[in-house]
Protein backbone atom coordinates (compact mmCIF):
# COMPACT_ATOMS: atom_id res chain seq x y z
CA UNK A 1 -16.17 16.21 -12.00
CA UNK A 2 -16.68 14.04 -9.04
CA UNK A 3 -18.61 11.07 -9.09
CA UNK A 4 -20.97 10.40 -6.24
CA UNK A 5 -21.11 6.85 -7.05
CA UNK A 6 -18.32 4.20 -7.84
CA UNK A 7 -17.47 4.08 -11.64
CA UNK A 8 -18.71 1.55 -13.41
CA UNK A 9 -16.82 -0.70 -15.54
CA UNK A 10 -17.60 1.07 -18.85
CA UNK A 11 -16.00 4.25 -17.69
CA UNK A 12 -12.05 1.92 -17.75
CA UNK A 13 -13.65 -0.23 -20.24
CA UNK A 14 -12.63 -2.80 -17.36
CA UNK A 15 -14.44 -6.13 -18.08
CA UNK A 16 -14.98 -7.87 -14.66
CA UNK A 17 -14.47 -11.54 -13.87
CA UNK A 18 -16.78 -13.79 -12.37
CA UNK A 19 -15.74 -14.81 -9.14
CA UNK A 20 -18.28 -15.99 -5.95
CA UNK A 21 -19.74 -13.12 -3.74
CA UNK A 22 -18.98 -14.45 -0.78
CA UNK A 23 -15.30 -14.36 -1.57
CA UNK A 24 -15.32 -11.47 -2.58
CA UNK A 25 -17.09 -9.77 0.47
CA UNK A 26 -14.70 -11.25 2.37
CA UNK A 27 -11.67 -10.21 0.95
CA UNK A 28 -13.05 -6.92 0.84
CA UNK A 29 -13.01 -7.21 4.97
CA UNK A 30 -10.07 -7.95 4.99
CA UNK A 31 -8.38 -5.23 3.22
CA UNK A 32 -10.01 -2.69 4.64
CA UNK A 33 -9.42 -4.48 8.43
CA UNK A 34 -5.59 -4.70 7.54
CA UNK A 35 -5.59 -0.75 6.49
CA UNK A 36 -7.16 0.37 9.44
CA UNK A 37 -4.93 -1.74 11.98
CA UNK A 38 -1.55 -0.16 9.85
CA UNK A 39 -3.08 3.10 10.59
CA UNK A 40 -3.42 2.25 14.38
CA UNK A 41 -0.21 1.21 14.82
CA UNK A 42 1.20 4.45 12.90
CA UNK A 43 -0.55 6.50 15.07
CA UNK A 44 2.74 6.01 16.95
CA UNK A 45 5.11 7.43 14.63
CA UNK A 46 7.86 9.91 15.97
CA UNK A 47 8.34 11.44 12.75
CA UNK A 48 6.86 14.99 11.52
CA UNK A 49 5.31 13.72 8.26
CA UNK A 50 3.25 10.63 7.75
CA UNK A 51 5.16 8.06 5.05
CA UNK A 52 2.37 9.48 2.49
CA UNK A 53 3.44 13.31 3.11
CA UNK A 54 6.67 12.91 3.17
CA UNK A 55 6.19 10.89 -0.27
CA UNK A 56 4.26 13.49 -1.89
CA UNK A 57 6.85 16.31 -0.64
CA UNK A 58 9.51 13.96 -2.45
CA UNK A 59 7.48 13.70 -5.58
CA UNK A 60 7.88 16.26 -8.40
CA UNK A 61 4.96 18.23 -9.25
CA UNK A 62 3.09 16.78 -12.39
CA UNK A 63 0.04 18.49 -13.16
CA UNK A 64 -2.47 17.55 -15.84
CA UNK A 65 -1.65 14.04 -16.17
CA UNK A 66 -3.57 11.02 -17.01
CA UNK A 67 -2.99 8.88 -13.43
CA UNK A 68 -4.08 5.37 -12.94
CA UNK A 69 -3.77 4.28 -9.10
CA UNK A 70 -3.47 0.46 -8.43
CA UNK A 71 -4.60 -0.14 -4.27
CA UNK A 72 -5.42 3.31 -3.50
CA UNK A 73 -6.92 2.22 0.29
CA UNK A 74 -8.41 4.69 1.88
CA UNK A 75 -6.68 8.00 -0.86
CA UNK A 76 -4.88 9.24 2.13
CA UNK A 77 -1.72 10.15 -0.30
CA UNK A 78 -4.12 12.31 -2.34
CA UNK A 79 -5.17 14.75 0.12
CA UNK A 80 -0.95 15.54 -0.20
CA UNK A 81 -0.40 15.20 -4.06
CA UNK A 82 -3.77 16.86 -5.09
CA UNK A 83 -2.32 20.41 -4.39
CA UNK A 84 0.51 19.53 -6.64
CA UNK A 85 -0.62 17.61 -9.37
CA UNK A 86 -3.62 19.70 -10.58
CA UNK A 87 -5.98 19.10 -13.13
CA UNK A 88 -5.21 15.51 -13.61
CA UNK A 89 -7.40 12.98 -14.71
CA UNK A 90 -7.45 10.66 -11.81
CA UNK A 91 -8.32 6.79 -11.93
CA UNK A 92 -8.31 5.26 -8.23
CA UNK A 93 -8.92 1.49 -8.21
CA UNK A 94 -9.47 -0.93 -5.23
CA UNK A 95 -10.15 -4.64 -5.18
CA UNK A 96 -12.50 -3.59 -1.86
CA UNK A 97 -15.84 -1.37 -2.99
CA UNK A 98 -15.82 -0.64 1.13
CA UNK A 99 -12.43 1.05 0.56
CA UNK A 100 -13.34 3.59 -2.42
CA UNK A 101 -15.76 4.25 -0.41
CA UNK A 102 -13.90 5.58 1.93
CA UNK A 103 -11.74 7.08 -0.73
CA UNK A 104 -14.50 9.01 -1.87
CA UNK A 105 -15.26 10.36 1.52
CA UNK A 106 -11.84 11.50 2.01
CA UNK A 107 -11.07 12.91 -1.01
CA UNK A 108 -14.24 15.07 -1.68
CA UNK A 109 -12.67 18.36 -0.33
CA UNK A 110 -10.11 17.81 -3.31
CA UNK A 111 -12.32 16.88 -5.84
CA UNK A 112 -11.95 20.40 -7.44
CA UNK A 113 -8.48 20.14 -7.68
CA UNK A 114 -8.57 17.13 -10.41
CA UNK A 115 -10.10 17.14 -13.86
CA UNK A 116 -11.79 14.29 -13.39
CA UNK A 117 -11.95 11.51 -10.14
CA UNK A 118 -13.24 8.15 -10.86
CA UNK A 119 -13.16 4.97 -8.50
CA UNK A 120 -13.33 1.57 -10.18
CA UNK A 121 -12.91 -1.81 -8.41
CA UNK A 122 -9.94 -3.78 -9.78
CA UNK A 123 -8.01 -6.53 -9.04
CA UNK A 124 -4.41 -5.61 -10.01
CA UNK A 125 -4.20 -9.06 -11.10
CA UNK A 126 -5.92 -8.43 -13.63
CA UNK A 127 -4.62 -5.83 -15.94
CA UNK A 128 -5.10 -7.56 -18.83
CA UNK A 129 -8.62 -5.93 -19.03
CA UNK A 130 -7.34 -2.30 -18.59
CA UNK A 131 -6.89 0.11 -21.14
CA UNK A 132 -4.62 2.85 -20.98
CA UNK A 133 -2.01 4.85 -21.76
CA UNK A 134 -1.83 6.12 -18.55
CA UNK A 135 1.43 9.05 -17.86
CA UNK A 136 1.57 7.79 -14.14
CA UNK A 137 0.66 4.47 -12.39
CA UNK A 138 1.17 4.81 -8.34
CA UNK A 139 1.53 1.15 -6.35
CA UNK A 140 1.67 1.90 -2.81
CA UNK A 141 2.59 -0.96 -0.83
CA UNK A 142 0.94 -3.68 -2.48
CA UNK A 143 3.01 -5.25 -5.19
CA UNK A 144 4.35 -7.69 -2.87
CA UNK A 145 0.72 -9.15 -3.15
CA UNK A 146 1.19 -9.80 -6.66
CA UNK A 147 0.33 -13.64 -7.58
CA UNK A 148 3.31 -12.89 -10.89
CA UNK A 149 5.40 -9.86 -10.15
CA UNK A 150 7.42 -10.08 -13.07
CA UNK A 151 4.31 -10.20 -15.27
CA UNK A 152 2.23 -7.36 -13.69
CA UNK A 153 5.16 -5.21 -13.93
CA UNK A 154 5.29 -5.78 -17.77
CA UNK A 155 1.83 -5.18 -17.37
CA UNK A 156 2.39 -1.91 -15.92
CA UNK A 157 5.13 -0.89 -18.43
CA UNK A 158 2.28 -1.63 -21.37
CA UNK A 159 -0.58 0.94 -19.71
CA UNK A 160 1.97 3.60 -19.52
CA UNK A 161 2.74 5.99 -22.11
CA UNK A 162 5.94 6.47 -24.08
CA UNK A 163 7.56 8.60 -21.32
CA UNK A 164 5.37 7.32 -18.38
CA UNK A 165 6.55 6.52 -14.86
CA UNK A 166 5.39 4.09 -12.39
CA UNK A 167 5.59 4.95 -8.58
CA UNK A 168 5.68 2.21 -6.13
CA UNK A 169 6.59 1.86 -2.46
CA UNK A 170 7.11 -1.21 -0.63
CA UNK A 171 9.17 -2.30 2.34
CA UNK A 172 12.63 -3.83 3.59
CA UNK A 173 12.99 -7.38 4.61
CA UNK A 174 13.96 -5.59 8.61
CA UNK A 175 10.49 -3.85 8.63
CA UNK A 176 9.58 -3.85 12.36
CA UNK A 177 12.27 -6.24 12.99
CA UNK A 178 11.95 -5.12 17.12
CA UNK A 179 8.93 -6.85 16.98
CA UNK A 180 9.69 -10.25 15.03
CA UNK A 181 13.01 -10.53 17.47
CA UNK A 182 9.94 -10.23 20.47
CA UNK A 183 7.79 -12.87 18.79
CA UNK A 184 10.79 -15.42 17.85
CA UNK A 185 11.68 -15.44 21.60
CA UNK A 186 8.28 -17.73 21.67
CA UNK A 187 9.30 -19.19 18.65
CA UNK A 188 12.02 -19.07 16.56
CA UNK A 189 11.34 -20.26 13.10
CA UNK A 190 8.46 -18.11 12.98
CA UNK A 191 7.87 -16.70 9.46
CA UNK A 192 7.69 -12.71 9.47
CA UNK A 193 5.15 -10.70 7.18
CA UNK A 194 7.88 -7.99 5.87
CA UNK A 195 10.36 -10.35 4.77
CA UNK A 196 8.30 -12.96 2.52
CA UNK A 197 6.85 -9.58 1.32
CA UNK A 198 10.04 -8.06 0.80
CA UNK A 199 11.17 -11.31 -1.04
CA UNK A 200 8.14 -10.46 -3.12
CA UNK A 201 8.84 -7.13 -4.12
CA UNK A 202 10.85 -5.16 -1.66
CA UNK A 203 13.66 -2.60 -1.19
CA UNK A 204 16.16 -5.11 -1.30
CA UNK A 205 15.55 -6.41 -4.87
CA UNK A 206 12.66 -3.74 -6.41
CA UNK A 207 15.29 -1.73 -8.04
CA UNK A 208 16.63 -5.56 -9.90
CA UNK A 209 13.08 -6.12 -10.80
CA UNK A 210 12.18 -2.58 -12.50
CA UNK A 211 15.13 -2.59 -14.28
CA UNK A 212 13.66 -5.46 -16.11
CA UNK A 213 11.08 -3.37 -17.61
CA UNK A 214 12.29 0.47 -16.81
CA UNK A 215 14.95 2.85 -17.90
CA UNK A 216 15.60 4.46 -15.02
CA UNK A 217 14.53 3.91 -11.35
CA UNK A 218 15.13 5.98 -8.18
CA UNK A 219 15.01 4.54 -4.58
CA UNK A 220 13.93 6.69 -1.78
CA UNK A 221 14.07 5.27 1.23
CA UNK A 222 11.94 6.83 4.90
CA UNK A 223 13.69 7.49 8.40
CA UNK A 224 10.68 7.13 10.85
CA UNK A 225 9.94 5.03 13.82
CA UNK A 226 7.20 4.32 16.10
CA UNK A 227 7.13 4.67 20.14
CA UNK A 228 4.16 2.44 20.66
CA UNK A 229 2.81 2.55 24.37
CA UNK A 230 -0.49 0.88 24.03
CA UNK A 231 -0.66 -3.06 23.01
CA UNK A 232 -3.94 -3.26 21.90
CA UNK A 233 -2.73 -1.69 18.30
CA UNK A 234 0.32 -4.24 18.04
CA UNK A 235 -2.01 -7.04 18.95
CA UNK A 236 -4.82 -5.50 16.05
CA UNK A 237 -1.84 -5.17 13.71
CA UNK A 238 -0.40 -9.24 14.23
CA UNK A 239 -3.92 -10.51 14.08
CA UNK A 240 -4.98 -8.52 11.13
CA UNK A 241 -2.36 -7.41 8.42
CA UNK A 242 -0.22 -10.85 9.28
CA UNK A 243 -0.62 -13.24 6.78
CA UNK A 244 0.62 -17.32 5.89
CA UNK A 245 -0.27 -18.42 9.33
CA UNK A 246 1.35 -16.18 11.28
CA UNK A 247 -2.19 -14.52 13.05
CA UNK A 248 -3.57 -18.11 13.68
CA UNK A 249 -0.53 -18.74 15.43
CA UNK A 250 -0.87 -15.05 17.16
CA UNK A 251 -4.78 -16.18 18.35
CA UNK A 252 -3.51 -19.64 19.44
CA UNK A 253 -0.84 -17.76 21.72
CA UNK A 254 -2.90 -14.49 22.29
CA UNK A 255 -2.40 -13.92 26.08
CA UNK A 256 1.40 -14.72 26.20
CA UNK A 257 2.25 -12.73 23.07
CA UNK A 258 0.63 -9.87 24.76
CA UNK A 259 1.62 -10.43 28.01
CA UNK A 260 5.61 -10.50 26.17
CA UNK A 261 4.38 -7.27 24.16
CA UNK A 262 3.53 -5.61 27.32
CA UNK A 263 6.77 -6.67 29.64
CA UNK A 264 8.92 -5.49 26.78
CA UNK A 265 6.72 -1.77 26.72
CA UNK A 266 7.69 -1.74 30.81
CA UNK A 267 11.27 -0.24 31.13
CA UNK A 268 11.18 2.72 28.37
CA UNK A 269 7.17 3.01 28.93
CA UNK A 270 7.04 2.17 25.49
CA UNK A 271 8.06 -0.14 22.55
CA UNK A 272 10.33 1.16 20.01
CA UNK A 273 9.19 -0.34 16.42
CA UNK A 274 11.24 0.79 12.89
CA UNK A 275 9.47 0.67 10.24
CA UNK A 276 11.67 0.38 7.03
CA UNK A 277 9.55 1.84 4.22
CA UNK A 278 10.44 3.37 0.91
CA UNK A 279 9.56 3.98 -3.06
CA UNK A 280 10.47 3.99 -6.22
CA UNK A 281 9.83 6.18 -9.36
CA UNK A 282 10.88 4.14 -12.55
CA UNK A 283 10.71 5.64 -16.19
CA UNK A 284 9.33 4.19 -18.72
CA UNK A 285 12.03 5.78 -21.35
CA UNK A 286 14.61 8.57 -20.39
């Protein structure tokens, strides 16, 4: 049955820290500003199939399962994977309220589809106060957030079930590497988002770090890239989904980092970005 409302913490048995609203409110700005500038920018993409479809077309079918989602954003990849995992009982958690809200929205049309749809705020942090088992846990490009990767993924391997599987995508330390190249001409130690996320949790070393806690773990890895003629969505996506100092340094510099965006846009009429973007499925036991 969908839920009209977000799930409250009984319905996880999720007991939630104290932390200060304020915080809280803002963080939830800020994920939700960071998804909507990625989506901008991928507006671009040359590719038939969003990273998401092509995903869930990549994905075996695994209906009736019990499905914990860690990050779900805005439940884009359900409105793909619904059709082909039916009857599950789906959990879809957010640290931002403002994002399963969203969710929600998007994912009403589908709601039939599942067994059961709840949306409860979470912290993926915090998975200590989680209680499974869970068949299938999907991380969609957020483990490289993780304050311990090594212990949320043991985390992760304790919610899931004897033969669970965890699916996970991240990125590649070269992700959009056209336009770091671009913003090192201005200056050239500047740190880049994809690789201290890749160093994180990426596709470099993800496969090293699930083997820790996994059987088995397949890499699958998307061919896409983006013809981006407009720099208004390049400019949203620095200032926004950069992080470490790297969008300070982007509103310090605004007008010649745009002005360098838009020269290099002139000769092709447009600015060719490749995205390096992948996942993982890794078994519990198999």
């Amino acid at each position: 049955m969908f839920s009209t409302h977000l799930a409250h913490k009984s319905h996880l048995k999720i007991e939630t820290l104290a932390r200060g609203t304020i915080v809280i409110n803002s963080l939830e700005r800020s994920v939700h500003e960071e998804i909507e500038t990625r989506i901008r920018l991928y507006d671009f993409s040359t590719g038939k199939q969003t990273f998401f479809q092509w995903q869930a077309g990549m994905l075996p079918s695994l209906p009736g399962k019990r499905v914990l989602e860690l990050g779900c954003g805005s439940g884009d990849v359900w409105t793909s994977l619904l059709p082909r995992w039916s009857n599950c009982e789906l959990t879809l958690t957010d640290i931002s309220e403002e994002i399963l809200v969203v969710a929600q929205e998007t994912l009403m049309p589908f709601s039939n589809l599942a067994s059961s749809l709840k949306f409860v705020p979470l912290n993926f942090n915090e998975l200590a106060a989680v209680v499974g088992p869970f068949d299938v846990i999907v991380a969609n490009h957020n483990l490289f957030y993780a304050q311990d990767i090594d212990a949320l993924l043991a985390s992760i391997a304790e919610l899931l079930s004897t033969n669970g599987v965890l699916i996970c995508s991240t990125v590649g330390q070269d992700h959009l590497h056209e336009l770091a190249t671009l913003l090192r001409l201005q200056r050239n130690d500047l740190p880049w988002g994809a690789e201290q996320w890749a160093t994180c949790f990426g596709l470099e070393n993800g496969r090293a770090l699930l083997q820790q806690q996994f059987s088995q773990v397949d890499q699958f890895e998307y061919d896409n890239s983006l013809h981006v003629n407009s720099v208004e969505p390049v400019m949203a996506y620095l200032l926004k989904t950069m992080k470490n100092g790297l969008a300070d340094w982007v509103a310090e510099h605004y007008h010649e980092i745009r002005a360098a965006v838009s020269a290099a846009m002139v000769a092709k009429g447009y600015l060719r970005l490749t995205p390096h973007s992948g996942f993982f499925i890794a078994h519990k036991n198999r």
